[in-house]
N, C-alpha and C. Protein backbone atom coordinates (compact mmCIF):
# COMPACT_ATOMS: atom_id res chain seq x y z
N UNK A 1 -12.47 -4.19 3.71
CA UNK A 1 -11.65 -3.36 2.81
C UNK A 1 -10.95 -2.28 3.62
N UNK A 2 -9.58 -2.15 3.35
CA UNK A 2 -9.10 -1.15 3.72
C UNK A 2 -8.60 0.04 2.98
N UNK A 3 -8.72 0.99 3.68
CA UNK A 3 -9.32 2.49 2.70
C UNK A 3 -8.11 2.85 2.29
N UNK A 4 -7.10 3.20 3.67
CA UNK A 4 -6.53 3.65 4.18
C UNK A 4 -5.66 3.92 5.23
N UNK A 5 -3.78 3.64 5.21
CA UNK A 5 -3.33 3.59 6.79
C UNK A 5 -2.74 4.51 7.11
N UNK A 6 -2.50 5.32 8.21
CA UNK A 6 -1.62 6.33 8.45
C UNK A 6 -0.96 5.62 9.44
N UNK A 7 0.56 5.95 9.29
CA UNK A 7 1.24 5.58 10.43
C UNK A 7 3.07 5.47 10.39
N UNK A 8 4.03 5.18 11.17
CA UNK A 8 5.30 5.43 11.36
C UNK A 8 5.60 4.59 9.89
N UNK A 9 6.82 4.88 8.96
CA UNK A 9 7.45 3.80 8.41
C UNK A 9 8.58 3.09 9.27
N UNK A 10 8.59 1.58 9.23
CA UNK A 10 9.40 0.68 10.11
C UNK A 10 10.57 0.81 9.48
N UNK A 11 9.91 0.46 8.20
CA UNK A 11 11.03 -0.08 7.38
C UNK A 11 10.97 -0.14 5.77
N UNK A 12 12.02 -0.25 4.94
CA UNK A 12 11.77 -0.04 3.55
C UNK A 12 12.31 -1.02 2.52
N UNK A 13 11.85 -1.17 1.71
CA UNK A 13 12.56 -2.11 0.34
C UNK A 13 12.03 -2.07 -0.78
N UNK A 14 12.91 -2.78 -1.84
CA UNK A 14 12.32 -3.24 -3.52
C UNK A 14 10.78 -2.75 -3.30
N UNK A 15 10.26 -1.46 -3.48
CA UNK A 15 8.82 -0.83 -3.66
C UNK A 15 8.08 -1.94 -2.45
N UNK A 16 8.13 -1.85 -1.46
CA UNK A 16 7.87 -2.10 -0.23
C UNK A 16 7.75 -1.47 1.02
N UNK A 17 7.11 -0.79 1.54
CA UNK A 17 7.36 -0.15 2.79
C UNK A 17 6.42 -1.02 4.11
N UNK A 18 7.09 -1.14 5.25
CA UNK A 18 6.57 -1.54 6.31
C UNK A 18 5.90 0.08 7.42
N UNK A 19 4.40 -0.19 7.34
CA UNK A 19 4.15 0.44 8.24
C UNK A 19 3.71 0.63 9.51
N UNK A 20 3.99 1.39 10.61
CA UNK A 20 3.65 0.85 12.21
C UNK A 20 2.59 1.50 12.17
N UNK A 21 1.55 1.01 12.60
CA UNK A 21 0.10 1.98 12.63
C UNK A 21 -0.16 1.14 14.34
N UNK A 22 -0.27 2.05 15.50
CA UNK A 22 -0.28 1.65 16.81
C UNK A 22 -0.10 0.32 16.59
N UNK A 23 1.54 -0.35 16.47
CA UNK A 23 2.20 -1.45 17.01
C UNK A 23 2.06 -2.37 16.30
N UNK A 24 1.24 -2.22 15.07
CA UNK A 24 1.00 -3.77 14.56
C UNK A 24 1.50 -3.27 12.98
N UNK A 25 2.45 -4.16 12.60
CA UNK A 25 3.01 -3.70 10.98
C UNK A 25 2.61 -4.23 9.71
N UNK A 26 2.38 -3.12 9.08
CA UNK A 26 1.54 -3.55 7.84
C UNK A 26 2.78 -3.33 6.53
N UNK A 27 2.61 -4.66 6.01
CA UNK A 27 3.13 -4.67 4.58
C UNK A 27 2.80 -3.87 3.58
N UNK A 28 2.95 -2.93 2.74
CA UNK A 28 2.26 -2.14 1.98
C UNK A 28 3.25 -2.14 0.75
N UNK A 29 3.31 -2.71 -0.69
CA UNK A 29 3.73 -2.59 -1.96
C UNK A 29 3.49 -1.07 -2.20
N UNK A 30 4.40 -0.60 -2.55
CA UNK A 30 4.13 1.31 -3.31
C UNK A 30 5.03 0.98 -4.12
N UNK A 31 4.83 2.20 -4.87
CA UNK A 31 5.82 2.37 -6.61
C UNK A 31 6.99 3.20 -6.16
N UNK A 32 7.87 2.75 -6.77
CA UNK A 32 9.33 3.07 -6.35
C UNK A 32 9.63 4.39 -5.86
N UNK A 33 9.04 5.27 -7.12
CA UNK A 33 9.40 6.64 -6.39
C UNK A 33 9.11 7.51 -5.04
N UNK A 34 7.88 6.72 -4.32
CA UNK A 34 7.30 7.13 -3.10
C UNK A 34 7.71 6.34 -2.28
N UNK A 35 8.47 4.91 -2.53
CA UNK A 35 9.48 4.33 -1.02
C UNK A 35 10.18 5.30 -1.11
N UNK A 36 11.09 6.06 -1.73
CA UNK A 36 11.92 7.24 -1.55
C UNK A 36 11.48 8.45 -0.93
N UNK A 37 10.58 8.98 -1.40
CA UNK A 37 9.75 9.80 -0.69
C UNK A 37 9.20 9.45 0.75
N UNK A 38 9.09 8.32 1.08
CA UNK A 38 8.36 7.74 2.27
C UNK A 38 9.92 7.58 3.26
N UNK A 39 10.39 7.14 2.55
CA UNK A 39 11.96 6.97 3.43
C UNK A 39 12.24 8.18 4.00
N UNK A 40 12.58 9.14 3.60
CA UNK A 40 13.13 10.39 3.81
C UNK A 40 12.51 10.92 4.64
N UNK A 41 10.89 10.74 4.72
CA UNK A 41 10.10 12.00 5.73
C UNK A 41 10.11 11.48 7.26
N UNK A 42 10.77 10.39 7.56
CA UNK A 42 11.26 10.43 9.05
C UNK A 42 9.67 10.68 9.90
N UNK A 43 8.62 11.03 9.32
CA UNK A 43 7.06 11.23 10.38
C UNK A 43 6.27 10.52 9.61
N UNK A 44 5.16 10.44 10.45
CA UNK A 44 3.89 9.49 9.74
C UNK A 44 3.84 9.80 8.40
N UNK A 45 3.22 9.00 8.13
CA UNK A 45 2.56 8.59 6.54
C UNK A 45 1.20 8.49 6.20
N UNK A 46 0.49 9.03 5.43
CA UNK A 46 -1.06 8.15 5.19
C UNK A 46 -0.83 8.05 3.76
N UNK A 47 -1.36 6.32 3.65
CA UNK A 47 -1.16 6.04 2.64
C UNK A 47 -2.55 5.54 1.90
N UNK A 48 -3.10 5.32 0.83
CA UNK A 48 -4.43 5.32 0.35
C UNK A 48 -3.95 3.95 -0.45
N UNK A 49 -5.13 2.82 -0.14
CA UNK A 49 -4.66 1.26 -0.24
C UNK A 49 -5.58 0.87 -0.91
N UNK A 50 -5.31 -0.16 -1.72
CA UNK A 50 -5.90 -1.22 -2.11
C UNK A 50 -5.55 -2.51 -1.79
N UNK A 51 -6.72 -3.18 -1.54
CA UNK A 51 -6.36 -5.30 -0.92
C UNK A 51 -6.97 -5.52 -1.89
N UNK A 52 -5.64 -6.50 -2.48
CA UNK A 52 -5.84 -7.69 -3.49
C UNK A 52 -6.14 -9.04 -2.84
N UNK A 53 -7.25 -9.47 -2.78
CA UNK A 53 -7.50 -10.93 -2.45
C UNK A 53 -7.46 -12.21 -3.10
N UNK A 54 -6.59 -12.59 -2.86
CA UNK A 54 -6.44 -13.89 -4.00
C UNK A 54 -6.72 -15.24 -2.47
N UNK A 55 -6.91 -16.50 -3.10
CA UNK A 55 -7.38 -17.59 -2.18
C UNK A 55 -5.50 -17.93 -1.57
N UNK A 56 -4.31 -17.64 -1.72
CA UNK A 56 -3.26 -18.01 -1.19
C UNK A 56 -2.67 -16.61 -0.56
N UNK A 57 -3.34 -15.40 -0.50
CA UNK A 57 -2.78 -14.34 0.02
C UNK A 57 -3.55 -13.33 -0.36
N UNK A 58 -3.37 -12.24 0.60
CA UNK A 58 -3.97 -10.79 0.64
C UNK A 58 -2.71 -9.66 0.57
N UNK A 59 -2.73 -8.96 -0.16
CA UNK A 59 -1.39 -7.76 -0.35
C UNK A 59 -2.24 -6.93 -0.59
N UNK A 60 -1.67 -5.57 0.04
CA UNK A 60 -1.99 -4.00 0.64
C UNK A 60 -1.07 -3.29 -0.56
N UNK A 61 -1.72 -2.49 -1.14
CA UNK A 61 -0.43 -1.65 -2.37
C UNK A 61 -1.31 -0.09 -1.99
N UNK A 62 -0.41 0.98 -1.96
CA UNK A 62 -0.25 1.58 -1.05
C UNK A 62 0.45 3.05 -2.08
N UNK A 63 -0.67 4.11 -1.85
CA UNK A 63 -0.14 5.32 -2.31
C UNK A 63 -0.32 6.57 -1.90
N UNK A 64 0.63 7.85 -1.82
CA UNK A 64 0.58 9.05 -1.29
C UNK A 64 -0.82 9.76 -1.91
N UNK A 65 -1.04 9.57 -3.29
CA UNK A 65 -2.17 10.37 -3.64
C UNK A 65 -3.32 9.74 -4.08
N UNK A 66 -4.48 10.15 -3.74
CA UNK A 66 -5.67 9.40 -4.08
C UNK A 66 -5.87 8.96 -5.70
N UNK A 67 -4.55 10.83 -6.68
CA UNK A 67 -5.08 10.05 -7.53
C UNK A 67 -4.46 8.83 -8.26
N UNK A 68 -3.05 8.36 -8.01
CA UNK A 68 -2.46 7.34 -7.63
C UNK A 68 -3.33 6.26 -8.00
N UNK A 69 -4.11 6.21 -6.56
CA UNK A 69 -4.81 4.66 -6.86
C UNK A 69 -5.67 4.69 -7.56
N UNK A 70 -6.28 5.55 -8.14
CA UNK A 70 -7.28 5.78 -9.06
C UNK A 70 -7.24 5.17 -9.98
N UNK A 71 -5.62 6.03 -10.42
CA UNK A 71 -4.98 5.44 -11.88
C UNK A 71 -4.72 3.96 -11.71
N UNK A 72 -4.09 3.11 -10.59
CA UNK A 72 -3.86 1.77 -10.47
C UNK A 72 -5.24 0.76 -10.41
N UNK A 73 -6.42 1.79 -10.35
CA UNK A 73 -7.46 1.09 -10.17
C UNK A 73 -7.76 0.70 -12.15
N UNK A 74 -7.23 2.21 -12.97
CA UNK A 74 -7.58 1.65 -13.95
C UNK A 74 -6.82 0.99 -14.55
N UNK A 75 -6.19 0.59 -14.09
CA UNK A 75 -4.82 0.13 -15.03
C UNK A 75 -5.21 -1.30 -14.71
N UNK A 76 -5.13 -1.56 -13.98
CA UNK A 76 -5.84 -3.39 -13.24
C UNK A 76 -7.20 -3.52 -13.94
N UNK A 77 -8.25 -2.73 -14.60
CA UNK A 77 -8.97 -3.07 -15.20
C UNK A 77 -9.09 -3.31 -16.78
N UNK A 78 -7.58 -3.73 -16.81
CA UNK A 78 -7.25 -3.98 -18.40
C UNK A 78 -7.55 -5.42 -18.12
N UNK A 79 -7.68 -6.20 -19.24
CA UNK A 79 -7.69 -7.67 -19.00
C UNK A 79 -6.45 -7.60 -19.07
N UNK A 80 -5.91 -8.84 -18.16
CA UNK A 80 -4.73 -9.53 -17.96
C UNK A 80 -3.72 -8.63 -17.48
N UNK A 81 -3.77 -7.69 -16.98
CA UNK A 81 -2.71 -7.05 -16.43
C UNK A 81 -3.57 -6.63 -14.39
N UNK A 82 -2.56 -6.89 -13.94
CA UNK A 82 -2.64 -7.50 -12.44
C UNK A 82 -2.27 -6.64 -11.63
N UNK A 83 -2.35 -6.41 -10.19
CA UNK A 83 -1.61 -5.34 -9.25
C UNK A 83 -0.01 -5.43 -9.53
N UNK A 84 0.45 -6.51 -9.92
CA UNK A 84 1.88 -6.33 -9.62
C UNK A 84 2.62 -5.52 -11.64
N UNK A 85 1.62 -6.28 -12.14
CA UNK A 85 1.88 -5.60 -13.59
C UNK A 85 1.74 -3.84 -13.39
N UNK A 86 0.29 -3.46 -12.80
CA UNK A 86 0.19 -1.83 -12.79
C UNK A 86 1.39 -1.40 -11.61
N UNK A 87 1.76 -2.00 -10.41
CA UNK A 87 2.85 -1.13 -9.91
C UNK A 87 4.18 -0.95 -10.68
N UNK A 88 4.16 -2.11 -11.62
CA UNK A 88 5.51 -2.02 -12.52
C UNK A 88 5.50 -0.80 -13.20
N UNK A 89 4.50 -0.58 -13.95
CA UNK A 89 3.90 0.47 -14.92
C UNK A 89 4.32 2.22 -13.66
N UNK A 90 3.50 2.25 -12.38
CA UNK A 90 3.82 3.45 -11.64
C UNK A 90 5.06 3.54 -11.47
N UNK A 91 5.93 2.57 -11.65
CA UNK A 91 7.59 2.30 -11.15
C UNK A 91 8.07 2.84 -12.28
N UNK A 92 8.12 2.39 -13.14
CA UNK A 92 9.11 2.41 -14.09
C UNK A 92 8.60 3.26 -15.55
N UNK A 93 7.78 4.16 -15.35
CA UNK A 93 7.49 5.04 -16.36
C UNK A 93 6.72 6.24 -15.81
N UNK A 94 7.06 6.93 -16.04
CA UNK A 94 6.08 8.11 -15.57
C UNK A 94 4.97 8.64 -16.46
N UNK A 95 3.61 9.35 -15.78
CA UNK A 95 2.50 9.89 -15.79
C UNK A 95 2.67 9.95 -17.52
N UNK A 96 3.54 11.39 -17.27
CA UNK A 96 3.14 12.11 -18.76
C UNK A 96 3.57 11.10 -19.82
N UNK A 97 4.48 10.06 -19.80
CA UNK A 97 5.21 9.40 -20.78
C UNK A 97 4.52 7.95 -21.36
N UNK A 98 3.67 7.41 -19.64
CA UNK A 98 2.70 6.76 -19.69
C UNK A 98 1.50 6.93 -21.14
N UNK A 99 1.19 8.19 -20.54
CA UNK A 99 0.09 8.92 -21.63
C UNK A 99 0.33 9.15 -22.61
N UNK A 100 1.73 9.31 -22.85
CA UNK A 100 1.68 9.73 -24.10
C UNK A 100 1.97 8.48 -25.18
N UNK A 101 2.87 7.20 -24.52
CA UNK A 101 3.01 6.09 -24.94
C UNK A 101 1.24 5.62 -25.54
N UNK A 102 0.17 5.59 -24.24
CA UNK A 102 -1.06 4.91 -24.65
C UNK A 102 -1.37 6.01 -25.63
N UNK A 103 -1.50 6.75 -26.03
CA UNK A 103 -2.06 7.95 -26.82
C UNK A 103 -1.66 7.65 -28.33
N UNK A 104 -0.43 7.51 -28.35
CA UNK A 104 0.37 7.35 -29.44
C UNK A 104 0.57 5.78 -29.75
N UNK A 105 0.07 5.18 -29.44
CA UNK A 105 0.00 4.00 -29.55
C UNK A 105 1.35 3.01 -29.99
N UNK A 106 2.42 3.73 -28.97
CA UNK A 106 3.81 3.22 -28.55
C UNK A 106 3.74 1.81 -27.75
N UNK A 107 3.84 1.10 -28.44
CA UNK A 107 3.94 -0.44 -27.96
C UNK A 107 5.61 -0.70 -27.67
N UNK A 108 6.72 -0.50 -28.41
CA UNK A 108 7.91 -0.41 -28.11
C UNK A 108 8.19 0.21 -26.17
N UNK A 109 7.35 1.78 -26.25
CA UNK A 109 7.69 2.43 -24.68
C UNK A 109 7.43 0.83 -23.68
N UNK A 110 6.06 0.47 -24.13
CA UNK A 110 4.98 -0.25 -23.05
C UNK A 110 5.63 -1.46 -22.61
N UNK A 111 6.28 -1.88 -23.94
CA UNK A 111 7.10 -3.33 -23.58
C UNK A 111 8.66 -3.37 -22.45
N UNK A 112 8.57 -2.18 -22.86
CA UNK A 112 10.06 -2.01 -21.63
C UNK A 112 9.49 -2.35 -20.45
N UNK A 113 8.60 -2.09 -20.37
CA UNK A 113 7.77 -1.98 -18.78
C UNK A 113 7.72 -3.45 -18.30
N UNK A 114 8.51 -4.19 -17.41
CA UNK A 114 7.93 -5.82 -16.60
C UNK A 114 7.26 -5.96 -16.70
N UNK A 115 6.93 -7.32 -17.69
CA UNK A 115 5.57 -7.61 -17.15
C UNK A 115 5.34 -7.75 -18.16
N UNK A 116 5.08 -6.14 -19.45
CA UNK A 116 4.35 -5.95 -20.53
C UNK A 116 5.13 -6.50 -21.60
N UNK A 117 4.18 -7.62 -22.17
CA UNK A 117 4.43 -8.06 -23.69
C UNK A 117 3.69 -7.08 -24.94
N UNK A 118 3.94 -7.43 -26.15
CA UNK A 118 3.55 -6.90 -27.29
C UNK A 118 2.19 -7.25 -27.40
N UNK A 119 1.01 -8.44 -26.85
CA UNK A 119 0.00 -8.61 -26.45
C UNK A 119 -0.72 -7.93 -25.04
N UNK A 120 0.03 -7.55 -23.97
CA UNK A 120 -0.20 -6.52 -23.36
C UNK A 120 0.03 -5.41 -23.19
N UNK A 121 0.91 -4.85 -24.34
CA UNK A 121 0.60 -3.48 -24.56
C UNK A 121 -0.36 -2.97 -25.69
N UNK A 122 -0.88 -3.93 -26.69
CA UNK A 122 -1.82 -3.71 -27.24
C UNK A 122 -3.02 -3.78 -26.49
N UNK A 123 -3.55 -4.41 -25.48
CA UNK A 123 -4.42 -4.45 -24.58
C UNK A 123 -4.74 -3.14 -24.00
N UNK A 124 -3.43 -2.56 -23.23
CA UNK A 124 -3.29 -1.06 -22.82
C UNK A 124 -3.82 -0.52 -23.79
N UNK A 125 -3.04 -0.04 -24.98
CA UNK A 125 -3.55 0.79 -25.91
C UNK A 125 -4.95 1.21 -26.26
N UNK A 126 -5.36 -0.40 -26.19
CA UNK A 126 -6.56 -0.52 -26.80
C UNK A 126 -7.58 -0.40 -25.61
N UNK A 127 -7.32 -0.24 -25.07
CA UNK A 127 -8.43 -0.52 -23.34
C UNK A 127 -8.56 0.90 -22.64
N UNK A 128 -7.46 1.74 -23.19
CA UNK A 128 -6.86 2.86 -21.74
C UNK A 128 -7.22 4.28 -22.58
N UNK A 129 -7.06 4.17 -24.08
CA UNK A 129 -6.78 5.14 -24.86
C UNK A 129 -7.98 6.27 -24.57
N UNK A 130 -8.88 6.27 -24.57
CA UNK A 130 -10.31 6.93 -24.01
C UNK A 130 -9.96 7.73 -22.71
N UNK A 131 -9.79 6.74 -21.71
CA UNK A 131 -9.28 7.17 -20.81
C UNK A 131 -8.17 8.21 -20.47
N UNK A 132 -7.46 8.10 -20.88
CA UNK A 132 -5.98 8.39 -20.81
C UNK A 132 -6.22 9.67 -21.76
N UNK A 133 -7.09 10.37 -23.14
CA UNK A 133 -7.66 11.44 -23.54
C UNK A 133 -7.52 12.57 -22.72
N UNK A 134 -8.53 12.10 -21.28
CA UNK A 134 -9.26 12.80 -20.50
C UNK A 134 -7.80 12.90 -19.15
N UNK A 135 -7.17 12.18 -18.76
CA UNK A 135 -6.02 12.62 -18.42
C UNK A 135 -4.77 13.83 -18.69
N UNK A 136 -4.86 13.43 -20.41
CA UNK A 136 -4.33 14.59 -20.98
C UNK A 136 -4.78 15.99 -20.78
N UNK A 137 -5.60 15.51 -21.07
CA UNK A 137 -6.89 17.26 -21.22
C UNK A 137 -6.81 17.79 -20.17
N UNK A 138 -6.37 16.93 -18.88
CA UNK A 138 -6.51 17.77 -17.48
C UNK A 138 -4.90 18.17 -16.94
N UNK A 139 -4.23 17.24 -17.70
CA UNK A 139 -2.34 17.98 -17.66
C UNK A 139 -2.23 19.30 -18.12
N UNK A 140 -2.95 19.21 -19.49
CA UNK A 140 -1.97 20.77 -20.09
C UNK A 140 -3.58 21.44 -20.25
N UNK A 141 -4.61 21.58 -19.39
CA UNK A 141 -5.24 22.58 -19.27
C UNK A 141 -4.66 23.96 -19.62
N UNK A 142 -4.21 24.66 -18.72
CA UNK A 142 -3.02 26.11 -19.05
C UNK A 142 -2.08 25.61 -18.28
N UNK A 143 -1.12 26.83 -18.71
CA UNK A 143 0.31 26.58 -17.70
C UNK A 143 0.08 27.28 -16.14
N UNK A 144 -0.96 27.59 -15.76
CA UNK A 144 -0.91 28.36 -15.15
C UNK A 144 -2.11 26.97 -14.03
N UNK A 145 -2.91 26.79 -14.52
CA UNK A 145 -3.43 25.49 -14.42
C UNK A 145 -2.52 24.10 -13.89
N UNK A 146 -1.20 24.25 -14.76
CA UNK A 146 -0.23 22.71 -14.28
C UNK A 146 0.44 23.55 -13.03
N UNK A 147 1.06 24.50 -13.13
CA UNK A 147 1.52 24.77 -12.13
C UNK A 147 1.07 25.07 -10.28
N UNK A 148 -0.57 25.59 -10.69
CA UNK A 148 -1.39 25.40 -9.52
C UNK A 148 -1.55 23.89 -9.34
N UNK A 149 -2.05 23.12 -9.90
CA UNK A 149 -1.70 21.59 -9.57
C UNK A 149 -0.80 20.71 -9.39
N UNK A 150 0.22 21.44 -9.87
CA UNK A 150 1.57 20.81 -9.50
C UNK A 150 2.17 21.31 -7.61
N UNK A 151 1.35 22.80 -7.70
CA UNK A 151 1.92 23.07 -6.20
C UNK A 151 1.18 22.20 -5.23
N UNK A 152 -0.54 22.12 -5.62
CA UNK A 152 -1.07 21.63 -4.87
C UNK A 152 -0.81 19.99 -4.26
N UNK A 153 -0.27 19.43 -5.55
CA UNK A 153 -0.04 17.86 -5.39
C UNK A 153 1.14 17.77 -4.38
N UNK A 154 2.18 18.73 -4.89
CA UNK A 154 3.13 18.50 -3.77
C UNK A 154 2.86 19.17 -2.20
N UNK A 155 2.14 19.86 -2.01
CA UNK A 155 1.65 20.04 -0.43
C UNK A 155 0.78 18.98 0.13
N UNK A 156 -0.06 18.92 -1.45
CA UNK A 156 -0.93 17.42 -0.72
C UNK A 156 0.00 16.11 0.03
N UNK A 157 0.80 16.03 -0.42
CA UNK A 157 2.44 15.38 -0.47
C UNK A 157 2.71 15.05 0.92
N UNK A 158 3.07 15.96 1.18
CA UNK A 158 4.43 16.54 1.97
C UNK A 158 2.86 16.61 3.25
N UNK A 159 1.38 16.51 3.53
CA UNK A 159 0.15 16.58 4.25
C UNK A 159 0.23 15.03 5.00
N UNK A 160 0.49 14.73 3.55
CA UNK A 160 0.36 13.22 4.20
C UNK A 160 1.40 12.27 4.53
N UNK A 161 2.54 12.78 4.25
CA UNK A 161 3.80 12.33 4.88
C UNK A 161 3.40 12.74 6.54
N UNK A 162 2.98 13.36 6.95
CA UNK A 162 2.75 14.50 7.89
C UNK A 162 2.76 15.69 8.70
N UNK A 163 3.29 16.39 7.71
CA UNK A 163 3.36 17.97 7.99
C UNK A 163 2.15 18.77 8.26
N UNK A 164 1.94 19.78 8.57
CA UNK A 164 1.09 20.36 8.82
C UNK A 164 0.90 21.39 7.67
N UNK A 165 -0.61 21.02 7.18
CA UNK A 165 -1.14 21.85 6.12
C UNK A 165 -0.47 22.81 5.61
N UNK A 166 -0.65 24.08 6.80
CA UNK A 166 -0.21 25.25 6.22
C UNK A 166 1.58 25.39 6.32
N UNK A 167 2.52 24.71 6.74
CA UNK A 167 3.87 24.36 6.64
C UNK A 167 4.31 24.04 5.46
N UNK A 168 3.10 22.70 4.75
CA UNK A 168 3.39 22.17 3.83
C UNK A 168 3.05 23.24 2.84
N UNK A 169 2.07 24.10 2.48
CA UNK A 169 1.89 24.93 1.53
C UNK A 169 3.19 25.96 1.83
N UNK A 170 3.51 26.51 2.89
CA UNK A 170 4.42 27.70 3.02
C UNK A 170 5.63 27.09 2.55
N UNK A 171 6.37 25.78 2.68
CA UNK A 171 7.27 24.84 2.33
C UNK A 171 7.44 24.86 0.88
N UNK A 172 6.06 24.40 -0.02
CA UNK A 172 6.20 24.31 -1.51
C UNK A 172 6.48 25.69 -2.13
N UNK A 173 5.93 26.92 -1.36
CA UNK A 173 5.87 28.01 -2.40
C UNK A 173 7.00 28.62 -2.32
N UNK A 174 7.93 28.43 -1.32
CA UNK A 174 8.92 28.24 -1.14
C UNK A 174 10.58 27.82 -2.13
N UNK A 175 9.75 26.54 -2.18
CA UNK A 175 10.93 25.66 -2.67
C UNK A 175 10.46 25.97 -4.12
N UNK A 176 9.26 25.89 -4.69
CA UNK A 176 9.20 26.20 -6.09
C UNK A 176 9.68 27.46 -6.89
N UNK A 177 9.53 28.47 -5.62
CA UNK A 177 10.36 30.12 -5.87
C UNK A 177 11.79 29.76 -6.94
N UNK A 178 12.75 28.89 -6.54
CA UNK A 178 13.50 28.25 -6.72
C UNK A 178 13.92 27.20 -7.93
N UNK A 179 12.82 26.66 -8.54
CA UNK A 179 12.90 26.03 -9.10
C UNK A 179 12.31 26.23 -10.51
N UNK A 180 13.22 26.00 -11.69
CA UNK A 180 12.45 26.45 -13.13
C UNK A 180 10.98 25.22 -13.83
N UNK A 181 10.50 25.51 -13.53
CA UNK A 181 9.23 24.35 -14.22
C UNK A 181 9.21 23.28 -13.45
N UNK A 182 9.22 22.98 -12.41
CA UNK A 182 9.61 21.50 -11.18
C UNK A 182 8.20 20.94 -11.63
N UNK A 183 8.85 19.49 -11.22
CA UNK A 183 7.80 18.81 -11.43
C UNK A 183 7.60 18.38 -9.52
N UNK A 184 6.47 17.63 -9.44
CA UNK A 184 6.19 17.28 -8.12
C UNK A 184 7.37 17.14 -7.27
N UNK A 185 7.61 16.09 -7.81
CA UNK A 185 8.84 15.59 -6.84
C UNK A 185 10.09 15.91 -7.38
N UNK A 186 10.14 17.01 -7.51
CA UNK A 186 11.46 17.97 -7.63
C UNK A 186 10.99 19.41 -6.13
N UNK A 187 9.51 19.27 -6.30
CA UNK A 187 9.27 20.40 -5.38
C UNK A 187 8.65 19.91 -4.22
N UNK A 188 8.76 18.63 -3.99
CA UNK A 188 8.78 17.62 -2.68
C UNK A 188 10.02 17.61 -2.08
N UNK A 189 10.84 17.26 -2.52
CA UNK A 189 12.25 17.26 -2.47
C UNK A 189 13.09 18.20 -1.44
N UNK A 190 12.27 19.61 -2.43
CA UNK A 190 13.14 20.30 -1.99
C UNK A 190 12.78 21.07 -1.19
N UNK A 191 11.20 20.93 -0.73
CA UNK A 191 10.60 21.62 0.69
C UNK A 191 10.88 20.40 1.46
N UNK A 192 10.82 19.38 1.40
CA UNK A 192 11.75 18.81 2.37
C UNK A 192 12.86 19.20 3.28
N UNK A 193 13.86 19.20 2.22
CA UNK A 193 15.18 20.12 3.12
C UNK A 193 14.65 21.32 3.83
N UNK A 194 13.60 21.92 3.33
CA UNK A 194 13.28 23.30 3.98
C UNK A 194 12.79 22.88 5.43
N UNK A 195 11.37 22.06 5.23
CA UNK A 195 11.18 21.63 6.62
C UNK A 195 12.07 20.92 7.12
N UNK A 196 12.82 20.19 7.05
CA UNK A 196 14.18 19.69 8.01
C UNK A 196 14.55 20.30 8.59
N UNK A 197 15.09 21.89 7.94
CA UNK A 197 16.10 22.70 8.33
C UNK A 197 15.53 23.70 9.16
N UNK A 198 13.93 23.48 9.64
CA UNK A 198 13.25 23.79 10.69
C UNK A 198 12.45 25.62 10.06
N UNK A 199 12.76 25.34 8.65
CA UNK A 199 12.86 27.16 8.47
C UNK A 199 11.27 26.72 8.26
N UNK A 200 10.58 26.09 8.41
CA UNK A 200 8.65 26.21 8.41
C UNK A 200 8.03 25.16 9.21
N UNK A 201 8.60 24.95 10.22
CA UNK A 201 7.67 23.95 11.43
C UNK A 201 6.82 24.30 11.92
């Protein structure tokens, strides 16, 4: 099992990134919005993996935050929905909308999603809803609460792209100064340009 790779991105595509980890390149599936994120940071990467083993192939799917795979871990433990069904789901809907679709028991949101039929979004609903409670409860704790976790996720971010800890924190508090209510990757983004522009190396 592999945990975990850190290393150069080669190369990028359709929620695909190639990574060089000393010379030998690893295929790694990620959800759309972090090939973008992964593209851009030009330095190592660590990415937190899961191997799917099937008897005709092994695929590496591949994410910036631990809690990322967490969530892809539960999402694959729906019946009938698969690694390539849950990266559809990280692709093409986001966290809060996710939750609030399973919560509300929005089968219309779920079906937009590849993959998901009106039999597998009742599955979701019915499988995740418990779960997905306790997700909520930890979003809108206080505002004061999302926003310390929102800074933290994006330094965690911008750590494992590979910046240096305290860059990456001086970077976010920074760029969020700036920004009205940002979400992660609005305040990834935009300490990005900051470290580019060399003003926190």
């Amino acid at each position: 099992m592999i945990a975990y790779l850190e290393g150069t991105p080669a190369a990028t595509g359709d929620r695909w990134v190639v990574l060089d980890v000393n010379g030998i390149g690893y295929r790694v599936h990620v959800p759309e919005p972090e090939v973008r994120e992964i593209a851009g940071a030009g330095t190592k990467v660590k990415l937190h993996t899961y191997m799917a083993v099937r008897e005709d192939a092994i695929t590496l799917y591949g994410f910036l935050h631990e809690s990322e795979l967490e969530l892809f871990t539960v999402i694959i433990g729906v019946s009938g929905i698969g690694p390539q069904i849950a990266l559809n789901i990280l692709s093409q809907i986001s966290l809060e909308d996710f939750v609030l679709a399973i919560l509300s028991g929005d089968e219309k949101s779920l079906t937009r999603i590849s993959g998901i039929g009106p039999k597998g979004a009742k599955r979701l609903i019915l499988e995740l809803r418990d779960k997905m409670k306790k997700v909520q409860d930890a979003m809108t704790h206080t505002p004061a609460g999302r926003q310390d976790a929102t800074l933290r996720d994006a330094a965690s971010a911008l750590v494992s792209l590979g910046f240096a800890e305290a860059a990456s924190y001086d970077a976010v508090a920074s760029a969020a100064r700036g920004l009205a209510a940002p979400t992660v990757q609005e305040i990834v983004k935009a300490a990005l340009r900051l470290l580019k522009e060399g003003e926190h190396r």
